[in-house]
PDB file of N, CA and C in Angstrom:
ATOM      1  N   UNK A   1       0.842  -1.174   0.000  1.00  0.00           N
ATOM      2  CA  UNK A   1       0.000   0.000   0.000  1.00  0.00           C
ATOM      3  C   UNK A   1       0.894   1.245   0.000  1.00  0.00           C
ATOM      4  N   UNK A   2       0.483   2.177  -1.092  1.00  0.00           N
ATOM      5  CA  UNK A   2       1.307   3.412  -0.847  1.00  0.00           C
ATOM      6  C   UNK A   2       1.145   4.270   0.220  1.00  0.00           C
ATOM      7  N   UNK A   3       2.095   5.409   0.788  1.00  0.00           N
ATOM      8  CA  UNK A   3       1.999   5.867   1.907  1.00  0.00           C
ATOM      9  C   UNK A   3       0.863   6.645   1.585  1.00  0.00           C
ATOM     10  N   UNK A   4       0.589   7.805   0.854  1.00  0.00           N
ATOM     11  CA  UNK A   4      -1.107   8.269   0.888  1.00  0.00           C
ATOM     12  C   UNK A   4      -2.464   7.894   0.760  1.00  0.00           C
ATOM     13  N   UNK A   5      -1.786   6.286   0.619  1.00  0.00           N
ATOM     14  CA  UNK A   5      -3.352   5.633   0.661  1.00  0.00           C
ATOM     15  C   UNK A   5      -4.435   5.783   1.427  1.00  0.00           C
ATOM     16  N   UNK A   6      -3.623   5.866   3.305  1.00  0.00           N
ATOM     17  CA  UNK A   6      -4.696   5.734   4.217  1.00  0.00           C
ATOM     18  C   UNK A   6      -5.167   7.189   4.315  1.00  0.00           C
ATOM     19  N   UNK A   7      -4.274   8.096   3.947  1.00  0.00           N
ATOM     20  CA  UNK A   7      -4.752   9.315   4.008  1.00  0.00           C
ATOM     21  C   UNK A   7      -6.282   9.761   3.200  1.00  0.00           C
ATOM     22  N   UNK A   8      -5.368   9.472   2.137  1.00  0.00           N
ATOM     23  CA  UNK A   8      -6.938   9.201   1.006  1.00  0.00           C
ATOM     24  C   UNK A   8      -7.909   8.663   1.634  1.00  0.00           C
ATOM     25  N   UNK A   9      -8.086   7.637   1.763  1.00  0.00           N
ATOM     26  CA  UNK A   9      -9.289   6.529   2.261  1.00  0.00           C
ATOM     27  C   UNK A   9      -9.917   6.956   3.441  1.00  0.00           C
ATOM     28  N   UNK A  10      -9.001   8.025   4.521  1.00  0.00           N
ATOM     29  CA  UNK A  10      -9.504   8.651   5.242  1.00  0.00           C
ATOM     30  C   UNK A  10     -10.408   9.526   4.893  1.00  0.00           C
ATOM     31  N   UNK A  11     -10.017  10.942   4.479  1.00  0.00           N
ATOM     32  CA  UNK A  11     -10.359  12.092   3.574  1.00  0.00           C
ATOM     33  C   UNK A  11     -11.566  11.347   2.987  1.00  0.00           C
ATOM     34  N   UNK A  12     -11.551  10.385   2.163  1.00  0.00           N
ATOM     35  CA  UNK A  12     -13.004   9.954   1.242  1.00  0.00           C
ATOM     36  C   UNK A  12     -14.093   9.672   2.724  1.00  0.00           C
ATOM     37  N   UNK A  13     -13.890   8.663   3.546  1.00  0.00           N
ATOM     38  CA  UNK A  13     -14.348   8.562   4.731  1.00  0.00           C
ATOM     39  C   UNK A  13     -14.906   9.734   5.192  1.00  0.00           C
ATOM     40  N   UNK A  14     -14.124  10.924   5.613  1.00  0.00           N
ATOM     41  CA  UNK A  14     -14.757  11.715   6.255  1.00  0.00           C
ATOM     42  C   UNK A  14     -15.475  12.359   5.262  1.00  0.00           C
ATOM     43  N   UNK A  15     -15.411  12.517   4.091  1.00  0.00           N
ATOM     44  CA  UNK A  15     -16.349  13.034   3.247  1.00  0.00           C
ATOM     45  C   UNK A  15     -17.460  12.731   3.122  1.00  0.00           C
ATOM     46  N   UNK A  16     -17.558  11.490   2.761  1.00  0.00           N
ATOM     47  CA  UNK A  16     -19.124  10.892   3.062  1.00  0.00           C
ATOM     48  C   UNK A  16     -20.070  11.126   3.911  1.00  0.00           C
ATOM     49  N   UNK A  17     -18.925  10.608   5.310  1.00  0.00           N
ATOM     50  CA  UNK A  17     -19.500  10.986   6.145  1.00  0.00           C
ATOM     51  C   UNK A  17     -20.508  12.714   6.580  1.00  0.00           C
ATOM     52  N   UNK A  18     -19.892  12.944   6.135  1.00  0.00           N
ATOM     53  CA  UNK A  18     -20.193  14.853   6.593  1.00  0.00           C
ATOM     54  C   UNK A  18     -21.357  14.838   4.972  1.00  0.00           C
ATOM     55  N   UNK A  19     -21.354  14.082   3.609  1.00  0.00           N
ATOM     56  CA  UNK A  19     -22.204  14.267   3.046  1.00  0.00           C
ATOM     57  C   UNK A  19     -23.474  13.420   3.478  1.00  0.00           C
ATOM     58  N   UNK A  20     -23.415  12.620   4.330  1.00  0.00           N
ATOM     59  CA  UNK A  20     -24.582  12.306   4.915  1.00  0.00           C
ATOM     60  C   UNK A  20     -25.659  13.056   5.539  1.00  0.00           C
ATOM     61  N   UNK A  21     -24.162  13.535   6.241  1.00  0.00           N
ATOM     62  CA  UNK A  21     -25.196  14.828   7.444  1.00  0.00           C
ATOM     63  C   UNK A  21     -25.582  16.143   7.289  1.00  0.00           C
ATOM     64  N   UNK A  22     -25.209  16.555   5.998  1.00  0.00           N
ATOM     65  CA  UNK A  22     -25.292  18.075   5.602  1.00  0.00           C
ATOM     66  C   UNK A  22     -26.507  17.724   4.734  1.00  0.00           C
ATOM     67  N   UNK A  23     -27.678  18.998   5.170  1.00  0.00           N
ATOM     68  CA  UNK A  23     -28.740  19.256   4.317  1.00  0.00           C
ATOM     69  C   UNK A  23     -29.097  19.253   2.743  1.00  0.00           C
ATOM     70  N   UNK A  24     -29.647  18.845   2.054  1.00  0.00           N
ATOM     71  CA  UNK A  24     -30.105  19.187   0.996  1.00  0.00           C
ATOM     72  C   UNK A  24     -29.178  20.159   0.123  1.00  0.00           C
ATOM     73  N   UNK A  25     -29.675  21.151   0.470  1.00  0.00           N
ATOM     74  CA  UNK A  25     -29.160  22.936  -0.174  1.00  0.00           C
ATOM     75  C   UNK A  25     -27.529  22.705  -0.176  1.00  0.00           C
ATOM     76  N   UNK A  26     -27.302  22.331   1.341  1.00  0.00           N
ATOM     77  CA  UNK A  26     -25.922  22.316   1.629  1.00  0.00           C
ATOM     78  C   UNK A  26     -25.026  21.286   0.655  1.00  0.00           C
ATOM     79  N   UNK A  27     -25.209  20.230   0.375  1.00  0.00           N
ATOM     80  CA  UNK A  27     -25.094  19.270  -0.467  1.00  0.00           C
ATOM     81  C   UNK A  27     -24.704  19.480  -1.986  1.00  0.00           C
ATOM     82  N   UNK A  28     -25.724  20.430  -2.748  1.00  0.00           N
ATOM     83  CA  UNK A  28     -25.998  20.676  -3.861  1.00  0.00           C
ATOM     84  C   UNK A  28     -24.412  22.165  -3.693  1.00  0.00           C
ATOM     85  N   UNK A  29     -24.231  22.832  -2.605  1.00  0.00           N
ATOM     86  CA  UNK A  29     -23.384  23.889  -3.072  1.00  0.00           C
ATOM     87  C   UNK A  29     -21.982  23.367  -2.913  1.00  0.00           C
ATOM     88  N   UNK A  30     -22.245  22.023  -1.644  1.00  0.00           N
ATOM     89  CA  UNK A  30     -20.507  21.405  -2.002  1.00  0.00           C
ATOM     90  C   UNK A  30     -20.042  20.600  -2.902  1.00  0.00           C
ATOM     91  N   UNK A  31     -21.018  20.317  -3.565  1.00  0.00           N
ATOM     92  CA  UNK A  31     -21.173  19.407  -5.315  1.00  0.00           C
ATOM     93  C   UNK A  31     -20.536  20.545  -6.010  1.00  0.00           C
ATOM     94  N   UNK A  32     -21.155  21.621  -6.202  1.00  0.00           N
ATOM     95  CA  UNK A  32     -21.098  23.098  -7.152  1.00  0.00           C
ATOM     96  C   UNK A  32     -19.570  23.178  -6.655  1.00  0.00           C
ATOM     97  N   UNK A  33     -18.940  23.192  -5.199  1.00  0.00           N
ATOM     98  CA  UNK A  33     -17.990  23.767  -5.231  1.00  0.00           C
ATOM     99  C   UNK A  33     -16.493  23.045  -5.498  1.00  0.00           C
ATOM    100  N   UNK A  34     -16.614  21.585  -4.876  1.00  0.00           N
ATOM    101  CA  UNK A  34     -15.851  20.316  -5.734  1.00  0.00           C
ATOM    102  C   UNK A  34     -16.157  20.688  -7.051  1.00  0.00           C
ATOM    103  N   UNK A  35     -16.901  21.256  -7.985  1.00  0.00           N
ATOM    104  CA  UNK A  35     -16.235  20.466  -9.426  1.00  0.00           C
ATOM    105  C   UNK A  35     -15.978  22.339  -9.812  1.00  0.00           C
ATOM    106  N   UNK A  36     -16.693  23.364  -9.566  1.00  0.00           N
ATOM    107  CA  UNK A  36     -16.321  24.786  -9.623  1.00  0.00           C
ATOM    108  C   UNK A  36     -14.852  25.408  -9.104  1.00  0.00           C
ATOM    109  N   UNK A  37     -14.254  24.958  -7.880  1.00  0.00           N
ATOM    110  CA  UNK A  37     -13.074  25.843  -7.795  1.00  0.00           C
ATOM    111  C   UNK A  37     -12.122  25.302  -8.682  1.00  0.00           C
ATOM    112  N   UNK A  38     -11.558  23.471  -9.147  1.00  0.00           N
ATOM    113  CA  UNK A  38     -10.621  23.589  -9.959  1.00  0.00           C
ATOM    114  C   UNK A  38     -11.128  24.127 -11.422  1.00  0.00           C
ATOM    115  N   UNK A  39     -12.420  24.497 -11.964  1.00  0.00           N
ATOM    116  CA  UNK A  39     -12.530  24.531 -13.260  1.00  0.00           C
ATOM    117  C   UNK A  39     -11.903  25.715 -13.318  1.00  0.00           C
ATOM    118  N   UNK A  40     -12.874  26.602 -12.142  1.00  0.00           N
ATOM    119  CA  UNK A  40     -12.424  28.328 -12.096  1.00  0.00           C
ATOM    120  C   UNK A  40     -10.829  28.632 -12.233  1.00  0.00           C
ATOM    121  N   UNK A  41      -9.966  28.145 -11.473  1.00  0.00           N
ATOM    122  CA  UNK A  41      -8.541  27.876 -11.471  1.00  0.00           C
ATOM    123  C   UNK A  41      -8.103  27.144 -12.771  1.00  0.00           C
ATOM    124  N   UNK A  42      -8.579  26.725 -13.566  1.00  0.00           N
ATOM    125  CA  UNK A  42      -7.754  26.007 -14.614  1.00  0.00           C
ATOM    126  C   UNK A  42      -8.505  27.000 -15.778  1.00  0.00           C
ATOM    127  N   UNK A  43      -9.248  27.860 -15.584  1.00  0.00           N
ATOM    128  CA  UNK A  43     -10.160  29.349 -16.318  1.00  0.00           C
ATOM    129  C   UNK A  43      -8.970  29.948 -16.178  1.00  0.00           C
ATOM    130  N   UNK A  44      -8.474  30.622 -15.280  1.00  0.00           N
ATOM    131  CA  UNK A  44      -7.429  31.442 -14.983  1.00  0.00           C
ATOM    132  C   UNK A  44      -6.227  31.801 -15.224  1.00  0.00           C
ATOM    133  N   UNK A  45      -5.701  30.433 -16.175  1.00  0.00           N
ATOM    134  CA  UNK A  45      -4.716  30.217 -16.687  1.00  0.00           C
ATOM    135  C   UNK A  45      -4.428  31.049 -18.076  1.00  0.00           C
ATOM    136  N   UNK A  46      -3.468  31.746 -17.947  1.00  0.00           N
ATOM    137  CA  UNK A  46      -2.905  31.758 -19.680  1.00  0.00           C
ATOM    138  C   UNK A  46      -3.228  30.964 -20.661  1.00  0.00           C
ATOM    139  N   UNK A  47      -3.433  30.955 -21.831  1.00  0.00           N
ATOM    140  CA  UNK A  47      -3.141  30.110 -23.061  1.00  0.00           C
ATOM    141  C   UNK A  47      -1.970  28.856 -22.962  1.00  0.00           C
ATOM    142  N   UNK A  48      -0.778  29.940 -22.942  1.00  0.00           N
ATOM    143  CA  UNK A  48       0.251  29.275 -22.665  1.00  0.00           C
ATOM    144  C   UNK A  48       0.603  28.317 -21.627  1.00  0.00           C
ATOM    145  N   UNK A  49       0.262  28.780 -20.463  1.00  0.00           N
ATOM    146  CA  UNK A  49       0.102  27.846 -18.856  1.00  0.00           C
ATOM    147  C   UNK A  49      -1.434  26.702 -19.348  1.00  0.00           C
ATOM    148  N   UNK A  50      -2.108  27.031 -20.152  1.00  0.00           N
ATOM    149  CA  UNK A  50      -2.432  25.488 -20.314  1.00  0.00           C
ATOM    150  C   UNK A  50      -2.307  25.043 -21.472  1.00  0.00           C
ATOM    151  N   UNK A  51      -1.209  25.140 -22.515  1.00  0.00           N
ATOM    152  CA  UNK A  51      -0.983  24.354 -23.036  1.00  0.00           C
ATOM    153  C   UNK A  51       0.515  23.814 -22.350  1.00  0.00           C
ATOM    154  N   UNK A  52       1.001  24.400 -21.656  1.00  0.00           N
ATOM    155  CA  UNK A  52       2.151  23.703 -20.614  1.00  0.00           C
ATOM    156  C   UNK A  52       1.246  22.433 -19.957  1.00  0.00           C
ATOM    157  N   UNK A  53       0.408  22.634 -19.663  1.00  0.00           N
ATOM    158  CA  UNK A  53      -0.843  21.759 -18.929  1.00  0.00           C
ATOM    159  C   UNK A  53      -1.228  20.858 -19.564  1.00  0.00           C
ATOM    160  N   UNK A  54      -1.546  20.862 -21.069  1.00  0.00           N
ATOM    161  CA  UNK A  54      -2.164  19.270 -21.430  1.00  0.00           C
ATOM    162  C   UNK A  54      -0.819  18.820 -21.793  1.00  0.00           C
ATOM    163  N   UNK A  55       0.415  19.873 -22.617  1.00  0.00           N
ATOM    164  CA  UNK A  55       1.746  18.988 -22.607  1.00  0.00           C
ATOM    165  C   UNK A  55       1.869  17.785 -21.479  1.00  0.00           C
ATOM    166  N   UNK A  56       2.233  18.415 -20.439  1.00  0.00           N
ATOM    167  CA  UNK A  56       2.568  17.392 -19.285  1.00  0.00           C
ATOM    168  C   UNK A  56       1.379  16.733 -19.277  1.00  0.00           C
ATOM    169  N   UNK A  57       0.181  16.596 -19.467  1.00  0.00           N
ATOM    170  CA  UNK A  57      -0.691  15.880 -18.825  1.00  0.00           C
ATOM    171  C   UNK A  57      -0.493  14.414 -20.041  1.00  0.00           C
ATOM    172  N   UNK A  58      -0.320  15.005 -21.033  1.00  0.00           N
ATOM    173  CA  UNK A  58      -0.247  14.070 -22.802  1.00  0.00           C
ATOM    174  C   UNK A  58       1.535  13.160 -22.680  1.00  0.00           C
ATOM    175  N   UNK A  59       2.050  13.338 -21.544  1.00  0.00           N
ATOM    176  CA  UNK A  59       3.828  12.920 -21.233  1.00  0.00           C
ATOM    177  C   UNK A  59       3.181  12.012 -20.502  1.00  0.00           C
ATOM    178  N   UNK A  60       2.223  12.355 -19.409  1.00  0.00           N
ATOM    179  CA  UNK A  60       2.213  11.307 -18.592  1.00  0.00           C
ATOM    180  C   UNK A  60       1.636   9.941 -19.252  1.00  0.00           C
ATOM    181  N   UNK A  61       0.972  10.387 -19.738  1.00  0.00           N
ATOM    182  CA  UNK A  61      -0.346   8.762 -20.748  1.00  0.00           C
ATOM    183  C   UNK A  61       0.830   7.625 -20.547  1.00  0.00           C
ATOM    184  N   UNK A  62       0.295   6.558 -20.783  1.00  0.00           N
ATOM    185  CA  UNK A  62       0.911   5.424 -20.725  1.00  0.00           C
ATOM    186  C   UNK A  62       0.542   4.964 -22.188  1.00  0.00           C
ATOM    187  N   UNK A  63       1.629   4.428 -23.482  1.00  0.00           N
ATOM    188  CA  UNK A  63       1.464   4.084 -24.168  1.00  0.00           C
ATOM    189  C   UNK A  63       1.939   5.168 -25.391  1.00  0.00           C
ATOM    190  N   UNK A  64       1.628   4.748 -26.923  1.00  0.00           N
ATOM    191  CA  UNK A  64       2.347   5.553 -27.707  1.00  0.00           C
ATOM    192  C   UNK A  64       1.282   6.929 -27.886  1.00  0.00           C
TER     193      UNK A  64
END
């Protein structure tokens, strides 16, 4: 097992958890805000800073 595994598995854990117990409304704005702050932040970028961005992302792929 890698060392951030349990961390992870924690973090997902307590997530759930707390999405159990949070209301409706509340629910729907931490949905909005998980998939909204990285889009907003990857909005923000230069042209250039994201094509630095799919470069590296297109290095990592596995395969030709």
């Amino acid at each position: 097992m890698a060392k951030n595994t349990p961390v992870v598995v924690g973090g997902i854990a307590v997530g759930v958890i707390f999405f159990l117990l949070l209301p409706g409304w509340l629910k729907l704005l931490a949905i909005v805000a998980i998939i909204g702050i990285p889009a907003a932040g990857y909005l923000m970028l230069d042209p250039s800073q994201r094509r630095r961005l799919r470069e590296q992302r297109r290095r990592r792929r596995i395969g030709p």
